[in-house]
Protein backbone atom coordinates (compact mmCIF):
# COMPACT_ATOMS: atom_id res chain seq x y z
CA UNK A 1 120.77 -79.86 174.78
CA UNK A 2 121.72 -80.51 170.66
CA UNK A 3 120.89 -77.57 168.47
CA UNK A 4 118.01 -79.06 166.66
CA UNK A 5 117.12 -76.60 164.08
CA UNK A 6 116.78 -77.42 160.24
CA UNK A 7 114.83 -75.94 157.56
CA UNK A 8 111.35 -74.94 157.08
CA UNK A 9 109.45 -77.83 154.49
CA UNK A 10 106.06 -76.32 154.13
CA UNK A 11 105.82 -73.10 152.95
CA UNK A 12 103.48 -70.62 154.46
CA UNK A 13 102.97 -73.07 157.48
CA UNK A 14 102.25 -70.83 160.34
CA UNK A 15 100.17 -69.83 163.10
CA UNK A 16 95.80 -65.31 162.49
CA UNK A 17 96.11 -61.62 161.26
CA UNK A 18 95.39 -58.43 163.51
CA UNK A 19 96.97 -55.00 163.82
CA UNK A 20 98.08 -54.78 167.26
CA UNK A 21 101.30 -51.96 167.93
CA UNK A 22 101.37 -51.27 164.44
CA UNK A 23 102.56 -54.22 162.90
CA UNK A 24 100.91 -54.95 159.69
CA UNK A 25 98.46 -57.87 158.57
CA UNK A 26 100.43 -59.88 156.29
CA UNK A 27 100.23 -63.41 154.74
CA UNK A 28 101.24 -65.26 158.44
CA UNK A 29 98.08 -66.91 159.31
CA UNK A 30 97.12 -68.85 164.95
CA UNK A 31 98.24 -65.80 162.74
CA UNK A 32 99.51 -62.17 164.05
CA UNK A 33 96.24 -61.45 165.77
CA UNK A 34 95.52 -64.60 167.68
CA UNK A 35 99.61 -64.95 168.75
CA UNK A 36 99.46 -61.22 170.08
CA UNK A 37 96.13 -62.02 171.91
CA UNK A 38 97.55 -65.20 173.79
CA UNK A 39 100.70 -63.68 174.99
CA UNK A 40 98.78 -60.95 176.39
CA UNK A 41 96.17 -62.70 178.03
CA UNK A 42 98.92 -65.13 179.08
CA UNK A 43 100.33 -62.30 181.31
CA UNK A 44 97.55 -61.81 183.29
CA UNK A 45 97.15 -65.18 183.88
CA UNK A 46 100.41 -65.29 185.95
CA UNK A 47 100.37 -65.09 189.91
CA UNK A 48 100.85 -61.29 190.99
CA UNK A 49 104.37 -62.27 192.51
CA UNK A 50 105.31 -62.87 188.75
CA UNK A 51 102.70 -60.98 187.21
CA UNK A 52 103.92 -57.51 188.25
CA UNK A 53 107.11 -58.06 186.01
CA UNK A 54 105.18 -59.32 183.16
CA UNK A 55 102.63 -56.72 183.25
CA UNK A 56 105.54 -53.69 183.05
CA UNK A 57 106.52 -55.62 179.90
CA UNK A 58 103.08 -56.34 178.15
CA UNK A 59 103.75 -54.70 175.48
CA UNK A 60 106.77 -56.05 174.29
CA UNK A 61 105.73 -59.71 175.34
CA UNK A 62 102.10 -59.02 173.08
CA UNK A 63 104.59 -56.91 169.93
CA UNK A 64 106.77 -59.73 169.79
CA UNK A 65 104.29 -62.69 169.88
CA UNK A 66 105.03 -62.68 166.09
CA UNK A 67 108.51 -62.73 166.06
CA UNK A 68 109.04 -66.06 165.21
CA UNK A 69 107.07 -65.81 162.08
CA UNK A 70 108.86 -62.83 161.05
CA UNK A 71 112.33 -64.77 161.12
CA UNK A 72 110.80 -67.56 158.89
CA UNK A 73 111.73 -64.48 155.99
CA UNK A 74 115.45 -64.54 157.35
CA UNK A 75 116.07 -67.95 158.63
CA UNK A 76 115.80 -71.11 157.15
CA UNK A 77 116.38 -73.19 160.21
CA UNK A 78 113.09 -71.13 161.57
CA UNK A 79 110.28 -72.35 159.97
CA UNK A 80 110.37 -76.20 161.48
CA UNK A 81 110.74 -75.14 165.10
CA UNK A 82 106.64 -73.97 164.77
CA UNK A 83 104.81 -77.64 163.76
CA UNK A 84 105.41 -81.64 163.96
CA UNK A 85 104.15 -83.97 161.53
CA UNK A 86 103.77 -86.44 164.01
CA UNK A 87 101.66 -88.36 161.63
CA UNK A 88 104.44 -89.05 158.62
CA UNK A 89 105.81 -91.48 161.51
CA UNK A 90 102.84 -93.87 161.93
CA UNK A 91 99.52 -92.72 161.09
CA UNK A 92 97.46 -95.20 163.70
CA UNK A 93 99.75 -94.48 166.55
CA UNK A 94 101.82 -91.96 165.65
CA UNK A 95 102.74 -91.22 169.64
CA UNK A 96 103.88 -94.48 170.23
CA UNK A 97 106.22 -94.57 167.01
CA UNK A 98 107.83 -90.87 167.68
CA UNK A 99 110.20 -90.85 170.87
CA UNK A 100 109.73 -87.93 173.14
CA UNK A 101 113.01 -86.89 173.93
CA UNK A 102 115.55 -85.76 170.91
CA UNK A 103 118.24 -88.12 171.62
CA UNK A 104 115.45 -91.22 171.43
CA UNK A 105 113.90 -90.11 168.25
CA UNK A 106 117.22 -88.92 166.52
CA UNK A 107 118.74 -92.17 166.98
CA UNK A 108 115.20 -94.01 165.63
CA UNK A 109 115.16 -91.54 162.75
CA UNK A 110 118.28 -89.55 162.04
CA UNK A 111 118.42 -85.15 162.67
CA UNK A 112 117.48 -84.73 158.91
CA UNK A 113 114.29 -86.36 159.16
CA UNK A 114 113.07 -85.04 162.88
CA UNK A 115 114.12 -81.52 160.71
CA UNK A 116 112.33 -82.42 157.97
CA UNK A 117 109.25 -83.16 160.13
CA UNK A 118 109.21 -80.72 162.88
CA UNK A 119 110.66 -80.03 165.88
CA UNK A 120 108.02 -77.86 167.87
CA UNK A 121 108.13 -80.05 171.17
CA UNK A 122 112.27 -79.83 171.40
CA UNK A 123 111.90 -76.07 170.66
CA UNK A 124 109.65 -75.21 173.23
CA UNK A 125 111.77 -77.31 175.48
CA UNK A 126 115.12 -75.62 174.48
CA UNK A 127 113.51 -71.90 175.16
CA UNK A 128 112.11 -73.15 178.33
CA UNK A 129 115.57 -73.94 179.17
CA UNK A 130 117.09 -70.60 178.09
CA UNK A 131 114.35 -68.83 179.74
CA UNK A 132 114.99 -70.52 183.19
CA UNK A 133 118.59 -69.21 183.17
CA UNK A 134 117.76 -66.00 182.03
CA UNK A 135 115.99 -65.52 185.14
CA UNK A 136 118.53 -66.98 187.48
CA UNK A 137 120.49 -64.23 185.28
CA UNK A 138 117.90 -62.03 186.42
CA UNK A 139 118.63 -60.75 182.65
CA UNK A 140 115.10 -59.34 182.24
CA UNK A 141 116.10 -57.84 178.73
CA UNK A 142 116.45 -62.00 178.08
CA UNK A 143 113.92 -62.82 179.98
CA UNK A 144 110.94 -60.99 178.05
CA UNK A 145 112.28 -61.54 174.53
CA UNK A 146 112.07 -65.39 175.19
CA UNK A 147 108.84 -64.94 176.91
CA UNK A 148 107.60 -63.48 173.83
CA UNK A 149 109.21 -66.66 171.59
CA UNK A 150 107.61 -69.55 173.97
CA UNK A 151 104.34 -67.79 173.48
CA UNK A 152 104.72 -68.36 170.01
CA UNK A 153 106.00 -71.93 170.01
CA UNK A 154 103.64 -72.81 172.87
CA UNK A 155 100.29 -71.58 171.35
CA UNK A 156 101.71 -73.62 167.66
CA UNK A 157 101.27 -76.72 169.51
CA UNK A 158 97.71 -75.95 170.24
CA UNK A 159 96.88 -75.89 167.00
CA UNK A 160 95.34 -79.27 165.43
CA UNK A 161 97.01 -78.67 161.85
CA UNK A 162 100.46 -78.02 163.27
CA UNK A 163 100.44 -81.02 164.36
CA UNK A 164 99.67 -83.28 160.68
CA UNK A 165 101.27 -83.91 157.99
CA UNK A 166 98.01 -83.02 156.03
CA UNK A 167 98.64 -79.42 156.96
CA UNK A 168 96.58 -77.86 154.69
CA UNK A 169 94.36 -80.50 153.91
CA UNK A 170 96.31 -80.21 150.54
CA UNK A 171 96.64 -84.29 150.64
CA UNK A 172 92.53 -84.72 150.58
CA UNK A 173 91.51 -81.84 148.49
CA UNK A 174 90.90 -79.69 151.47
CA UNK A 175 93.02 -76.39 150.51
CA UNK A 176 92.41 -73.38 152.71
CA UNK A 177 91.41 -75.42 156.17
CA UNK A 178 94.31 -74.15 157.49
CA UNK A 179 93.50 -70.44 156.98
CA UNK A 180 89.59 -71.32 158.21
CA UNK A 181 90.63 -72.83 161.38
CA UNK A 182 93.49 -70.42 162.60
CA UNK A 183 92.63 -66.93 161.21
CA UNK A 184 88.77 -66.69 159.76
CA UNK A 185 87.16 -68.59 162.70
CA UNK A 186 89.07 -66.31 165.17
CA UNK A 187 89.09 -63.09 163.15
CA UNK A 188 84.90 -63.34 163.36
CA UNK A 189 83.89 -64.94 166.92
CA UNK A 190 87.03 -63.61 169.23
CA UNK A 191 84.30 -61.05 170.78
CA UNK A 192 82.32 -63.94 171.84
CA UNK A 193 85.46 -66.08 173.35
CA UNK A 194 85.63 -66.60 177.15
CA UNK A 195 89.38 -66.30 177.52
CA UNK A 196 89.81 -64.53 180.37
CA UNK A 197 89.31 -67.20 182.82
CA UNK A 198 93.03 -68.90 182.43
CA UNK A 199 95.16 -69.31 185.50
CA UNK A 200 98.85 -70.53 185.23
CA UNK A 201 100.15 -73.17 187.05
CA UNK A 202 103.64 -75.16 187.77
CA UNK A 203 104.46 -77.49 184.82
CA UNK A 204 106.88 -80.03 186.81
CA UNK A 205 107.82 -82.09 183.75
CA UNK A 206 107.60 -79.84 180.42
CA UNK A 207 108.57 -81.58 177.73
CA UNK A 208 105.75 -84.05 178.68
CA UNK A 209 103.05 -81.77 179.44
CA UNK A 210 103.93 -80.71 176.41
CA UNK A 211 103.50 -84.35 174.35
CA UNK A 212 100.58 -84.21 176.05
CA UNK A 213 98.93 -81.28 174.50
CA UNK A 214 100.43 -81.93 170.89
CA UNK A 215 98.33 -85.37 170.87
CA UNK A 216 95.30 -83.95 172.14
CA UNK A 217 96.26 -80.96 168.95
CA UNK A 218 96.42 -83.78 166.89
CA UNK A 219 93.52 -85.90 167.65
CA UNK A 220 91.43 -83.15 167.37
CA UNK A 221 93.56 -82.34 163.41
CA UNK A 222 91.54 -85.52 162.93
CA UNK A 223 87.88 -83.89 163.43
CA UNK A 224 88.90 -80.40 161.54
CA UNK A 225 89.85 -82.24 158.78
CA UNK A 226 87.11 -84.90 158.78
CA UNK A 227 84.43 -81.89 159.79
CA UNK A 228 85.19 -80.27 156.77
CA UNK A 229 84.90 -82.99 154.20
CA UNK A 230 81.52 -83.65 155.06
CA UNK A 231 80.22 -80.24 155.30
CA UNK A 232 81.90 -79.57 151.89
CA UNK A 233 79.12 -81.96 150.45
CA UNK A 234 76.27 -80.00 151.71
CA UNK A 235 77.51 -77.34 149.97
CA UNK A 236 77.78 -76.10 146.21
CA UNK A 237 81.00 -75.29 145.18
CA UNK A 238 80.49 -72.05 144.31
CA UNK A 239 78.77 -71.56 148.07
CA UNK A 240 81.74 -72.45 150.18
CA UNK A 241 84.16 -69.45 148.83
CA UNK A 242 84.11 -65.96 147.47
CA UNK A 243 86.19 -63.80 146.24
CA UNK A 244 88.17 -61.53 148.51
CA UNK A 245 87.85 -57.86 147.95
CA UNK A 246 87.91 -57.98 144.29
CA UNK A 247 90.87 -59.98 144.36
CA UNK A 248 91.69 -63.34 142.78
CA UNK A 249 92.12 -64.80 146.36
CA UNK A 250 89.42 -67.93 147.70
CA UNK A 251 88.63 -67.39 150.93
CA UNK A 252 85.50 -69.14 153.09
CA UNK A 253 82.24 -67.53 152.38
CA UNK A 254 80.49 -66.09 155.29
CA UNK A 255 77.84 -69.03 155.66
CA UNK A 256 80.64 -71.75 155.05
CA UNK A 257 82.58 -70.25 157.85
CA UNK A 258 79.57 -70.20 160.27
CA UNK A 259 78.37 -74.02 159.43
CA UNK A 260 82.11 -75.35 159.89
CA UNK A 261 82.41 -73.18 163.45
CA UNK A 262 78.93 -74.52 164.63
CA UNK A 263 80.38 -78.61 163.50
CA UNK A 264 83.47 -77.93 165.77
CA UNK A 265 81.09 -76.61 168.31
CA UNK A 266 83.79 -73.87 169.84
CA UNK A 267 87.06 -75.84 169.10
CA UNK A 268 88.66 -72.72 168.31
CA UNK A 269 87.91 -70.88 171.52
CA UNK A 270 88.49 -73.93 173.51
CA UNK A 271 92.24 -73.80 172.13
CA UNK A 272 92.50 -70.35 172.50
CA UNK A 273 92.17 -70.91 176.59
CA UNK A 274 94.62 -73.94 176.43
CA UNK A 275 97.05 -71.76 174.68
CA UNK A 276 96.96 -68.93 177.29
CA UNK A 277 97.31 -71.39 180.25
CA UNK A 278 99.71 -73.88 178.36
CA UNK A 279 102.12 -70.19 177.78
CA UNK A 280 101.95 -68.57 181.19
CA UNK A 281 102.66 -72.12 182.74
CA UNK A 282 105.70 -72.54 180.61
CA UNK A 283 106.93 -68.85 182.18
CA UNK A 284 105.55 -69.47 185.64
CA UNK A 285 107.60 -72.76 185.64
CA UNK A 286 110.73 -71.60 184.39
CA UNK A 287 110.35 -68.35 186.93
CA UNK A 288 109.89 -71.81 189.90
CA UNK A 289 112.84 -73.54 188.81
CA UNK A 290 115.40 -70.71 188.57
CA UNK A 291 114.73 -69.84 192.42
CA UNK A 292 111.76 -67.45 191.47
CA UNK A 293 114.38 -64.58 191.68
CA UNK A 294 112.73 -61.36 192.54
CA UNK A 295 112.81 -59.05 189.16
């Protein structure tokens, strides 16, 4: 497969923020909590003849759920490998427009613009790849570090807003949706979440199971977004933010961020769970197609 990667357009485009193994909250909203949370749960969603390996190496796979993020400081080429803005293509039928495999849509559109517009699906794809042989390698040092990455890249295409141009909602006035949806939502109802319930299975064809989830991510980007602008209405302005901790930093007020969870009636949770099973597939499968090597 082509190296695909290119440079990061939208700044501060990432997945929640937790302190999990000492690493520290920062500005990375699916953030650092919610990424740590899904690779972990992802393990124990895996068979036990899999599982056993996974579980020795929890803690690295749930550390290093944020590792991508961390390299969008370092690497340029990082930061469009975690979204698609499947939408700048055609905004009615933006699936039909975009080719699913990279040779299809690079000839239609050229590598600069598939780099200038995300490249999550071909990135999960690639790792999936790499992962497979490092288990025929039985190269288990390999084989958890890219666990750890897919989890990352996985759980990014579960996310509505990684999958829009309109990423922000900074084209309709919406600032801060972003942060709402991935990282306060989460941050303030994970207790409640039923996300234990995930099982993985055998993903035959991954790079369309994949397609698959990205336009169900972005046909519900359609309902955050539109959710949002009507509930701003029914509030004041000064009722939907507050000021963080004495800081000159918006974020959702309390009652804002309970109305707009209640309109997406448990969107958040529900793509939580589709995260976890959509990751321990994508190891399960690889793990299948290299032999399933004992480890």
């Amino acid at each position: 497969m082509q190296q695909y990667q290119g440079q990061n357009t939208r700044s501060g485009h990432c997945l929640l923020a937790f302190v999990i193994l000492l690493v520290p909250i920062s500005a990375h909203a699916w953030g650092f909590f919610a990424h740590k949370i899904i690779n972990e749960k992802a393990v124990y969603a895996l068979p036990p003849s899999l599982g056993t390996f996974y579980k020795q190496n929890v803690v690295f796979i749930t550390a290093h759920a944020v590792d991508p993020d961390l390299r969008k400081h370092s690497d340029e080429k990082e930061g469009s490998l975690h979204y698609l803005d499947v939408d700048h293509y055609d905004l009615k039928h933006p699936f039909d427009s975009l080719p699913m495999h990279w040779k299809d849509a690079v000839q239609k559109y050229s590598e600069d613009t598939l780099h200038a517009y995300g490249t999550l699906p071909w990135a999960i794809l690639e790792n999936y790849y790499f992962l497979v042989k490092a288990f025929k390698d039985k190269d288990k040092e390999r084989i958890i570090k890219l666990s750890a990455d897919i989890g990352h890249y996985a759980s990014d295409a579960c996310v509505p807003l990684h999958v829009t141009e309109n990423y922000d909602g900074q084209m309709t006035q919406q600032k801060g949706i972003h942060k709402l949806w991935e990282t306060q939502i989460p941050e303030r109802y994970l207790d409640s979440y039923a996300i234990d319930m995930a099982v993985a299975g055998y993903i035959p064809d991954p790079l369309k199971y994949t397609w698959t989830i990205l336009q169900h991510s972005y046909a519900l980007s359609l309902k955050v977004l539109a959710n949002d602008k009507k509930l701003r209405t029914q509030f004041l302005k000064d009722q939907v933010y507050h000021i963080h901790s004495g800081k000159k930093q918006k974020v959702f007020s309390r009652e804002y961020v309970a109305a707009y969870n209640s309109s997406i009636n448990g969107m958040v949770e529900a793509q939580m769970l589709a995260s976890i099973k959509f990751v321990s597939s994508l190891w399960y499968s690889a793990w299948v197609e290299a032999g399933q090597p004992l480890l």
